[in-house]
C-alpha atoms as a PDB file:
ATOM      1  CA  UNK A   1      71.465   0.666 -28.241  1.00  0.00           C
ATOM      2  CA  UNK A   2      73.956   0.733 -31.856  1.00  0.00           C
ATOM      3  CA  UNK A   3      74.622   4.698 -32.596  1.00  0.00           C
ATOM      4  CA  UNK A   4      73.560   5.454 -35.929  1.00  0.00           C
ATOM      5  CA  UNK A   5      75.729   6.907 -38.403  1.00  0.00           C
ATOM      6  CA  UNK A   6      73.708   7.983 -41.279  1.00  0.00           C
ATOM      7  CA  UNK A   7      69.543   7.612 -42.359  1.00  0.00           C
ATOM      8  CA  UNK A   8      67.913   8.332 -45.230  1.00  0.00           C
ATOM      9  CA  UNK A   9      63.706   8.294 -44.452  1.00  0.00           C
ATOM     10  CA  UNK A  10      61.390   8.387 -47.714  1.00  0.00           C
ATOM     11  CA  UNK A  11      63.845   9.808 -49.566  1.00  0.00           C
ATOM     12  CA  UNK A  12      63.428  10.948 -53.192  1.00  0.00           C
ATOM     13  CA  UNK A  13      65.595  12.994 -55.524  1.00  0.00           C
ATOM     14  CA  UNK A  14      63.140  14.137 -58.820  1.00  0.00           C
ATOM     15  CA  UNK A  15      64.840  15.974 -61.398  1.00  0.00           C
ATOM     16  CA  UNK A  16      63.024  17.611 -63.880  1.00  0.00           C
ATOM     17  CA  UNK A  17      64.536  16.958 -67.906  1.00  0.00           C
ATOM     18  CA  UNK A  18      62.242  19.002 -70.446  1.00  0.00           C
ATOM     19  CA  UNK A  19      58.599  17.338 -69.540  1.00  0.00           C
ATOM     20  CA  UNK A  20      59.572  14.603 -68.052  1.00  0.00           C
ATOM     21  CA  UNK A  21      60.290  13.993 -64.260  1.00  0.00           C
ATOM     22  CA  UNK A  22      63.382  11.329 -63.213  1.00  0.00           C
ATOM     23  CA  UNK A  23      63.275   9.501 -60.374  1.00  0.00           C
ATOM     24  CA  UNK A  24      66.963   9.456 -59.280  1.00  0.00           C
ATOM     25  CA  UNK A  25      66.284   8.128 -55.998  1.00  0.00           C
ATOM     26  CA  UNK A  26      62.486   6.971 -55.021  1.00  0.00           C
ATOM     27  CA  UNK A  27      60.986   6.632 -51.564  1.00  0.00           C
ATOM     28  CA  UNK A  28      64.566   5.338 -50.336  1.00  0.00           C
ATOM     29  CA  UNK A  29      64.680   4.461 -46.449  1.00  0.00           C
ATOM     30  CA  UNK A  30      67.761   2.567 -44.667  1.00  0.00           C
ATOM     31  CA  UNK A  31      70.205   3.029 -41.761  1.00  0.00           C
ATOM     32  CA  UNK A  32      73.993   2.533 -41.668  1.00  0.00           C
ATOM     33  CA  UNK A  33      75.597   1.775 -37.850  1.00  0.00           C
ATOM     34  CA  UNK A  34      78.719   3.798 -36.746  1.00  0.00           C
ATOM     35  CA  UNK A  35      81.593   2.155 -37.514  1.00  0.00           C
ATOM     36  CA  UNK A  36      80.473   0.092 -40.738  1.00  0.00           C
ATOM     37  CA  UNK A  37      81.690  -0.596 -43.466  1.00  0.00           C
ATOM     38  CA  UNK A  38      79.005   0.234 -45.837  1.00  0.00           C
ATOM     39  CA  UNK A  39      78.592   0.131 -50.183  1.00  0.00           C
ATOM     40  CA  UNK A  40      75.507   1.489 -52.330  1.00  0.00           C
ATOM     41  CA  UNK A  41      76.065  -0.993 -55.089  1.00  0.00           C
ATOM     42  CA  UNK A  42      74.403  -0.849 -58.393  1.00  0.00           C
ATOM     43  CA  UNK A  43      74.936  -0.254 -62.359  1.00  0.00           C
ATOM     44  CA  UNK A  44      75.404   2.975 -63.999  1.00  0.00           C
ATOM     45  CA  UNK A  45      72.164   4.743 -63.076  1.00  0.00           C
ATOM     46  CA  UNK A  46      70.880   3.150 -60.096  1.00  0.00           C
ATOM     47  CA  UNK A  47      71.336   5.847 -58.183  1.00  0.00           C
ATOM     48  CA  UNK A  48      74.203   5.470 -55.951  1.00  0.00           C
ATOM     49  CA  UNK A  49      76.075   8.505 -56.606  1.00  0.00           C
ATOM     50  CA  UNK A  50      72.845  10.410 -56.194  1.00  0.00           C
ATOM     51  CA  UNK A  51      72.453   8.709 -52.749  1.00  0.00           C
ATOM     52  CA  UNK A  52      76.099   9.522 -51.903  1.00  0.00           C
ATOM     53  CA  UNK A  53      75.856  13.219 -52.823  1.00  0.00           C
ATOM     54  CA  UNK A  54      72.115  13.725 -50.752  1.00  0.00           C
ATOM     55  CA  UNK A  55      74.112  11.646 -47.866  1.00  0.00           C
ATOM     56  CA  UNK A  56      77.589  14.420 -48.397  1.00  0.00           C
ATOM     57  CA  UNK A  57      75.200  17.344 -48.448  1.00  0.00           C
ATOM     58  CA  UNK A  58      76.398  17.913 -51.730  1.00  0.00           C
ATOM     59  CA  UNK A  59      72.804  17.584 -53.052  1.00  0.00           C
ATOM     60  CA  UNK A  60      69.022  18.605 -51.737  1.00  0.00           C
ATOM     61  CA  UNK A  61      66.894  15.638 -51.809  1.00  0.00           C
ATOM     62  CA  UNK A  62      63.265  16.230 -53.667  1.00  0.00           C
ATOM     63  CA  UNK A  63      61.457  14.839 -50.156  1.00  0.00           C
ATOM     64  CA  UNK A  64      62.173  13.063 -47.147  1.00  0.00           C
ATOM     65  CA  UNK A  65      64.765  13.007 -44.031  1.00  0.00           C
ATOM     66  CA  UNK A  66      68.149  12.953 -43.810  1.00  0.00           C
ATOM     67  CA  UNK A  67      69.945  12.453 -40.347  1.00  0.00           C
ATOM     68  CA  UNK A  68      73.332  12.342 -40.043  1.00  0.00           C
ATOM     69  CA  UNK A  69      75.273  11.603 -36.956  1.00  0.00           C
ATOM     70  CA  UNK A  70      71.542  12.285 -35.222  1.00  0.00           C
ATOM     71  CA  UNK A  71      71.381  15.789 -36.916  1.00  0.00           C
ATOM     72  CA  UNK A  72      67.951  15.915 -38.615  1.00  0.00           C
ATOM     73  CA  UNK A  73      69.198  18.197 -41.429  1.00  0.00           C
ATOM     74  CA  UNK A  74      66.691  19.681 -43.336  1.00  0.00           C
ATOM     75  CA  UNK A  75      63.588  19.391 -40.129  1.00  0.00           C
ATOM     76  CA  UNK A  76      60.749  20.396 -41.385  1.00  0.00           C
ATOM     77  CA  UNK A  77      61.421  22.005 -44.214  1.00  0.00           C
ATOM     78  CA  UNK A  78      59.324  22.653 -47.610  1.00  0.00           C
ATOM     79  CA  UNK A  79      61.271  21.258 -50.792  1.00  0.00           C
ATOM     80  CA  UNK A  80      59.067  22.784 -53.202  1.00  0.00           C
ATOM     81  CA  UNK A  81      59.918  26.077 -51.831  1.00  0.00           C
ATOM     82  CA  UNK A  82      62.869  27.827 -52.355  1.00  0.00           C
ATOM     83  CA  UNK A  83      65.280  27.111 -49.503  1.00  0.00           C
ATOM     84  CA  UNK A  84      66.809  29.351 -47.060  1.00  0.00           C
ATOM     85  CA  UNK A  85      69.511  30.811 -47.409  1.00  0.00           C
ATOM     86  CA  UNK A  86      70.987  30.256 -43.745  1.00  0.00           C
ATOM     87  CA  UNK A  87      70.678  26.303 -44.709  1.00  0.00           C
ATOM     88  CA  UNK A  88      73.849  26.422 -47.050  1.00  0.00           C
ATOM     89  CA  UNK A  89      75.717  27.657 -43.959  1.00  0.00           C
ATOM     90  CA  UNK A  90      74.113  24.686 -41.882  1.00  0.00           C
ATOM     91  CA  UNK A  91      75.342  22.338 -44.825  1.00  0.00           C
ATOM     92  CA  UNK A  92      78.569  23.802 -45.023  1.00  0.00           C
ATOM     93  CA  UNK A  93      78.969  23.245 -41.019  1.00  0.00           C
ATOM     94  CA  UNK A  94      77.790  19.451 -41.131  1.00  0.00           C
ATOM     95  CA  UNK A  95      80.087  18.598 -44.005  1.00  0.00           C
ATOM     96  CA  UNK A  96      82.995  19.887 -42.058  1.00  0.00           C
ATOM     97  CA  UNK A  97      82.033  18.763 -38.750  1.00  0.00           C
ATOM     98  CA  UNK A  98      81.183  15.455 -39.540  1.00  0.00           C
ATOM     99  CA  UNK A  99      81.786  13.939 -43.162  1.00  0.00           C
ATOM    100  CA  UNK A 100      84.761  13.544 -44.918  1.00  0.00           C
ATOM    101  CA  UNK A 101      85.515  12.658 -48.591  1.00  0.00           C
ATOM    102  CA  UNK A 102      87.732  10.913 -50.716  1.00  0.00           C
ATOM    103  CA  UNK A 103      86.980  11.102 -54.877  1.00  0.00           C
ATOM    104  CA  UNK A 104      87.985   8.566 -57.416  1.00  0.00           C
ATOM    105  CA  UNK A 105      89.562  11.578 -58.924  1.00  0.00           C
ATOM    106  CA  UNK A 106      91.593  12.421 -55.815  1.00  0.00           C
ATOM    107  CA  UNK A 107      91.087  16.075 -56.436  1.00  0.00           C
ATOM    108  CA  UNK A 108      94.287  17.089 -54.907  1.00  0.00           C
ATOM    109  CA  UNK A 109      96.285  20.688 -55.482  1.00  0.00           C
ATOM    110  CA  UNK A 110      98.713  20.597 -57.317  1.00  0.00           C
ATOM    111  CA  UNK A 111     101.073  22.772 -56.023  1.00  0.00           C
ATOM    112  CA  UNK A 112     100.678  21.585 -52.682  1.00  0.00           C
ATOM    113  CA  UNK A 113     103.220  18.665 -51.480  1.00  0.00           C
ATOM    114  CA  UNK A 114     101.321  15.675 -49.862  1.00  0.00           C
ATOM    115  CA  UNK A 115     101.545  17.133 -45.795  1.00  0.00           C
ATOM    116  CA  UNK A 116      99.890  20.434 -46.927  1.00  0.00           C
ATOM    117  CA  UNK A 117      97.336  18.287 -49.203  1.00  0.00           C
ATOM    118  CA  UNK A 118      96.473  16.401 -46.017  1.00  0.00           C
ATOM    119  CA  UNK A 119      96.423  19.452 -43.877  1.00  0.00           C
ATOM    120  CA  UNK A 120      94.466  21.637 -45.853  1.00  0.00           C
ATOM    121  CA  UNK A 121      91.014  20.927 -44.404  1.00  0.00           C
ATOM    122  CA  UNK A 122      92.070  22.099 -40.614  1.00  0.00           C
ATOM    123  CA  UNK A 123      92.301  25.310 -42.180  1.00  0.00           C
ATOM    124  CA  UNK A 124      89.232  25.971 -43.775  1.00  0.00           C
ATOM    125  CA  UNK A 125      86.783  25.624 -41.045  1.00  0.00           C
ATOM    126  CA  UNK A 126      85.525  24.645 -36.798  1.00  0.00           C
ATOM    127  CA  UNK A 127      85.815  21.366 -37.794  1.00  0.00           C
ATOM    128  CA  UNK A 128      87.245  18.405 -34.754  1.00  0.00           C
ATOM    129  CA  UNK A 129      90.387  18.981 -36.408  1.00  0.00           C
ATOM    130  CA  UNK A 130      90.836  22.890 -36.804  1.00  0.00           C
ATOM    131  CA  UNK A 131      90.129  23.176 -32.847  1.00  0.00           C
ATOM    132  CA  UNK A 132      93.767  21.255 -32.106  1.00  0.00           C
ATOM    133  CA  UNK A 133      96.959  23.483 -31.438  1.00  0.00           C
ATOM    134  CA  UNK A 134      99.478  23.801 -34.237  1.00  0.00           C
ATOM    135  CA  UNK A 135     101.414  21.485 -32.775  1.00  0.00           C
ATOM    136  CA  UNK A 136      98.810  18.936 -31.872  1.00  0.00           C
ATOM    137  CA  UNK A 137      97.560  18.827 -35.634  1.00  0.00           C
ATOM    138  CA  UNK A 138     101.522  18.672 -37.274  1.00  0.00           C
ATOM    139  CA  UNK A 139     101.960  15.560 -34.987  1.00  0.00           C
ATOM    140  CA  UNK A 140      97.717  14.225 -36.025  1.00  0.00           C
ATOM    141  CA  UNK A 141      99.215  14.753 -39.742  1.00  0.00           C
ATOM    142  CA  UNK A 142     102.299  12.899 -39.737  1.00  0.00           C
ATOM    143  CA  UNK A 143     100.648  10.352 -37.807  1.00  0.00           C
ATOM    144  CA  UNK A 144      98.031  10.221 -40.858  1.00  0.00           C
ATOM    145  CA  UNK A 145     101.041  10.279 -43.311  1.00  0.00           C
ATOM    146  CA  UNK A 146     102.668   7.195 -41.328  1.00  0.00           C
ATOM    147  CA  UNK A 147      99.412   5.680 -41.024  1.00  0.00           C
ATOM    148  CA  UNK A 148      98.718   5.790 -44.762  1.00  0.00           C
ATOM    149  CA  UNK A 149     102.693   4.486 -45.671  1.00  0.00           C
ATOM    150  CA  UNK A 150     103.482   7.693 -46.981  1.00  0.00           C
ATOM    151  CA  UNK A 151     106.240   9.139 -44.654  1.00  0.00           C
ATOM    152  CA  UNK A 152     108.889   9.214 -47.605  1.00  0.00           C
ATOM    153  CA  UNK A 153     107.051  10.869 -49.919  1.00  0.00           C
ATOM    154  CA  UNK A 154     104.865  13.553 -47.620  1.00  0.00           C
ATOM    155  CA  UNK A 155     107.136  16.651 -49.302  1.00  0.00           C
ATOM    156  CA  UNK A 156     106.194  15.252 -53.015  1.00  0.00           C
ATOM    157  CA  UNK A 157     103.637  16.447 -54.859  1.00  0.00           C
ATOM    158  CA  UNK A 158     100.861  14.754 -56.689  1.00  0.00           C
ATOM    159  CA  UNK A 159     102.675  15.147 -60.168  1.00  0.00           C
ATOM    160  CA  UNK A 160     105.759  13.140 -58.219  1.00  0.00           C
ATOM    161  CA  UNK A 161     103.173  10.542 -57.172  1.00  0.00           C
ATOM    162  CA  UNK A 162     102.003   6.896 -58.711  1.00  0.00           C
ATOM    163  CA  UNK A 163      98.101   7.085 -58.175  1.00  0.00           C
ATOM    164  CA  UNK A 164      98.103   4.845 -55.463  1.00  0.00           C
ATOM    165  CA  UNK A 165      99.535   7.467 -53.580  1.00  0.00           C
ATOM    166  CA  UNK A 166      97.720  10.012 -54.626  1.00  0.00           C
ATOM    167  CA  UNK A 167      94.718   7.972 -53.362  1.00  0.00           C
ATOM    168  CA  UNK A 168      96.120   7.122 -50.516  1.00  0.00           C
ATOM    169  CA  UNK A 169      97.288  11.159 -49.448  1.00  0.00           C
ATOM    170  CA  UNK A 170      93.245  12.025 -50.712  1.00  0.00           C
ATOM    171  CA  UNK A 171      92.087   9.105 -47.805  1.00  0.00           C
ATOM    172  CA  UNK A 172      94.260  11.127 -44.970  1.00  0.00           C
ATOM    173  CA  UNK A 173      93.023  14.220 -45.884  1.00  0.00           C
ATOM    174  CA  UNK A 174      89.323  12.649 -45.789  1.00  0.00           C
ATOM    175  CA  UNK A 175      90.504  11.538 -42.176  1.00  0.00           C
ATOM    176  CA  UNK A 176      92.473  15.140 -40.899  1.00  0.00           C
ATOM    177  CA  UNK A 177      89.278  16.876 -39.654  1.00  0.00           C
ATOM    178  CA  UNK A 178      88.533  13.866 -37.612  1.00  0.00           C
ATOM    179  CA  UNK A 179      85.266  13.368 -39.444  1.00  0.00           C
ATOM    180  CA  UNK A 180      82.875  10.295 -37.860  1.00  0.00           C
ATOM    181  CA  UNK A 181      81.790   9.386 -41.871  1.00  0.00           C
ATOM    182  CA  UNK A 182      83.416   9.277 -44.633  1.00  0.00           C
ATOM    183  CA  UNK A 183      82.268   8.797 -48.274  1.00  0.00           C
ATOM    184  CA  UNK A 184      83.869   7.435 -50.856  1.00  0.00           C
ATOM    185  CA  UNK A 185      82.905   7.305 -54.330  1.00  0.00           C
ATOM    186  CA  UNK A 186      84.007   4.389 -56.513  1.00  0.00           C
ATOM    187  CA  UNK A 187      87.616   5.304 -54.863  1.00  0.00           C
ATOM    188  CA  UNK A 188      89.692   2.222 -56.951  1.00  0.00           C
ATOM    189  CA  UNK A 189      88.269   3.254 -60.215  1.00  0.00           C
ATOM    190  CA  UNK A 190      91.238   4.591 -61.361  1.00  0.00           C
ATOM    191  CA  UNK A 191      93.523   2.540 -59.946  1.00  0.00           C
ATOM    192  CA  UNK A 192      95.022  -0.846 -61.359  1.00  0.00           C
ATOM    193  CA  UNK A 193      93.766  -4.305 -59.543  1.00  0.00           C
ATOM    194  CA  UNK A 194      97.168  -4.748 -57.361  1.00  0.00           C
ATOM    195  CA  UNK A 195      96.961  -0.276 -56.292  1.00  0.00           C
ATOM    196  CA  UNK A 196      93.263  -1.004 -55.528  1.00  0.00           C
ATOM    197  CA  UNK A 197      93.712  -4.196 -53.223  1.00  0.00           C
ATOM    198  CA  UNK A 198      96.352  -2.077 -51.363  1.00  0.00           C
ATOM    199  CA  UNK A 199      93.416   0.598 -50.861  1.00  0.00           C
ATOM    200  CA  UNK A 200      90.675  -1.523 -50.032  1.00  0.00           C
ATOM    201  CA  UNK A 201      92.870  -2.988 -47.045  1.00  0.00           C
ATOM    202  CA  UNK A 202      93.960   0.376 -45.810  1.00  0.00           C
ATOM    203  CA  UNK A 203      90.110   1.594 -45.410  1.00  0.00           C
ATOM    204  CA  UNK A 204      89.373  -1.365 -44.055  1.00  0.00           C
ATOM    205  CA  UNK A 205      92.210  -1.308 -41.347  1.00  0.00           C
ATOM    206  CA  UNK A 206      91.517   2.250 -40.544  1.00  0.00           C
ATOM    207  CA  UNK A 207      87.796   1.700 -40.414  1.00  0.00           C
ATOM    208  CA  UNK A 208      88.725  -1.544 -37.767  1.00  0.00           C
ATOM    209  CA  UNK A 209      91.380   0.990 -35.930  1.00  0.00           C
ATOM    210  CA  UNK A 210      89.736   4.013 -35.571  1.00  0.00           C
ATOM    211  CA  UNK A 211      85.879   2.878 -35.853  1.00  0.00           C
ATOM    212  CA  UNK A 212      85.724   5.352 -38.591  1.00  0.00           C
ATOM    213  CA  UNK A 213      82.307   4.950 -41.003  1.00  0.00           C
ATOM    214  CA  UNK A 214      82.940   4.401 -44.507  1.00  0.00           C
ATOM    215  CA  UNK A 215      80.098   4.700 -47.232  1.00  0.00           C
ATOM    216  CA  UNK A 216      80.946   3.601 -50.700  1.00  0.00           C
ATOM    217  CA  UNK A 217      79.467   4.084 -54.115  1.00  0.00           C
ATOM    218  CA  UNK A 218      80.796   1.403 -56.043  1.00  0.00           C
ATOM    219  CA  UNK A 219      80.404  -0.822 -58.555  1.00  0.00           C
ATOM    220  CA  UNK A 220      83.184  -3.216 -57.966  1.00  0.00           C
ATOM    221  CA  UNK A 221      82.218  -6.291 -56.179  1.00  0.00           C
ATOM    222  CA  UNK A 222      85.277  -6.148 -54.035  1.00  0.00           C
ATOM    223  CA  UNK A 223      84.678  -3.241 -52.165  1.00  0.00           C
ATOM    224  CA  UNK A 224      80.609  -5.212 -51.690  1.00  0.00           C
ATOM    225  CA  UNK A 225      82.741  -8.766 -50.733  1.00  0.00           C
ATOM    226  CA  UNK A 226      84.814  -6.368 -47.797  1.00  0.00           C
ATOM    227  CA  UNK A 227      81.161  -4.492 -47.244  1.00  0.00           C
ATOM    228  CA  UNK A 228      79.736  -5.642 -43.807  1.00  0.00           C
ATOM    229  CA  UNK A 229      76.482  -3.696 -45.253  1.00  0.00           C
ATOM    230  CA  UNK A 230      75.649  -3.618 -49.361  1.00  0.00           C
ATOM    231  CA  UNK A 231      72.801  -1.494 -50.116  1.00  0.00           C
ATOM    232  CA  UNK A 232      71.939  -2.756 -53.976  1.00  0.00           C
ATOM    233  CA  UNK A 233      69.992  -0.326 -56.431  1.00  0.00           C
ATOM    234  CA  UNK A 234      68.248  -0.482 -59.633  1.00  0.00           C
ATOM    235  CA  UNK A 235      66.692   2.769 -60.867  1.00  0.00           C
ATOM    236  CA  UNK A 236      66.436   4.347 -58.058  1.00  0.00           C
ATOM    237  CA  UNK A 237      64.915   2.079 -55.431  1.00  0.00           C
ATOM    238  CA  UNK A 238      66.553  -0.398 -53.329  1.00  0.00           C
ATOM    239  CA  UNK A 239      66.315  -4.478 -54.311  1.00  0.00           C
ATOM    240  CA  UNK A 240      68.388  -5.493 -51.614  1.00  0.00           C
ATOM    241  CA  UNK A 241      69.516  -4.175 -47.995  1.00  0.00           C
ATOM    242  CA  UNK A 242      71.897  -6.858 -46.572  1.00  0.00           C
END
């Protein structure tokens, strides 16, 4: 029996602009297998990132299920109602426990050097990775820092760093809480063709290594080429589910 990773069930994000209702995502349904490799592809407003944010907790679908790593998150609970407050707690737990997430952005700190950029997440939460001794997560960082070909440069910080490095310190720390999925979105957007290549091969080899998940929202067709699943969208609904 394949575990599953991540599924959406009649999923729908509605947002309401002045009198008129927009269907981010309608009736969406699909599963992605632990371990894949996995890209919502589309255009500007197909409704990829929307996908990505309902599958990072980030944002409450309109209706539907979402179950990640077998976690039915939201149950039985009434959208049109105003939600619980204990939920955001729930949400904040999943995210930690079990997603991880690298920005096209890289949203590192500044004033952190790239080992405390990396380590950073063990510290904010019971995630996998807060649970290890002090010692046990120093030697799970380096070995993040060596896996990522950034041993030289793990005292710089981001200002010292091209932004292929950036990107590649913002994958480790997606990694450090030993997260089973991690989302990406459009993560070679800002990088030049040669920097992005480099990426692309180092998510795939640590998706192949460590039988991590990945989930993209992309538009470039190299990260859907590499993609052993491509979820295409057009306005919201799903044309294709290869």
């Amino acid at each position: 029996m394949k575990n599953i990773a991540v599924e959406l069930k009649e999923v729908s994000k509605i947002y309401q602009l002045d009198k008129v209702q927009v269907k981010a995502a309608d009736n969406i349904s699909f599963q992605i297998e632990s371990g894949s490799f996995a890209a919502l592809s589309g255009p500007s407003g197909s409704g990829k990132s929307t996908l990505l944010n309902i599958i990072g907790l980030t944002d409450i679908p309109s209706r539907g299920k979402v179950i990640i790593e077998g976690e039915d998150v939201y149950g039985d609970i009434d959208f049109s109602s105003k939600i619980p407050s204990k939920l955001d707690a729930k949400l904040t737990n999943l995210r930690r426990s079990s997603l991880g997430f690298i920005f096209q952005t890289f949203n590192l700190i500044p004033v952190l050097n790239v080992k405390e950029n990396i380590a950073l997440p063990l510290s904010l939460g019971k995630s996998t990775g807060a649970l290890m001794g002090e010692k046990e997560k120093d030697e799970w960082v380096d070995f993040l820092i060596e896996t990522v070909g950034l041993t030289d440069w793990k005292k710089h910080k981001p200002s010292e760093l091209s932004g292929g490095q950036r990107q590649r310190t913002a994958i480790a720390r997606a990694l450090v809480t030993k997260a089973p999925v991690i989302l990406a979105d459009e993560p070679t957007a800002n990088l030049d063709s040669k920097n992005g290549e480099q990426i692309l091969d180092l998510m795939k080899k640590i998706n192949e290594e460590l039988k991590t998940t990945f989930i993209f929202s992309t538009h470039d067709q190299k990260i859907v080429n590499m993609a052993d699943q491509v979820i295409s969208l057009k306005d919201g609904k799903i044309i294709d589910n290869q």
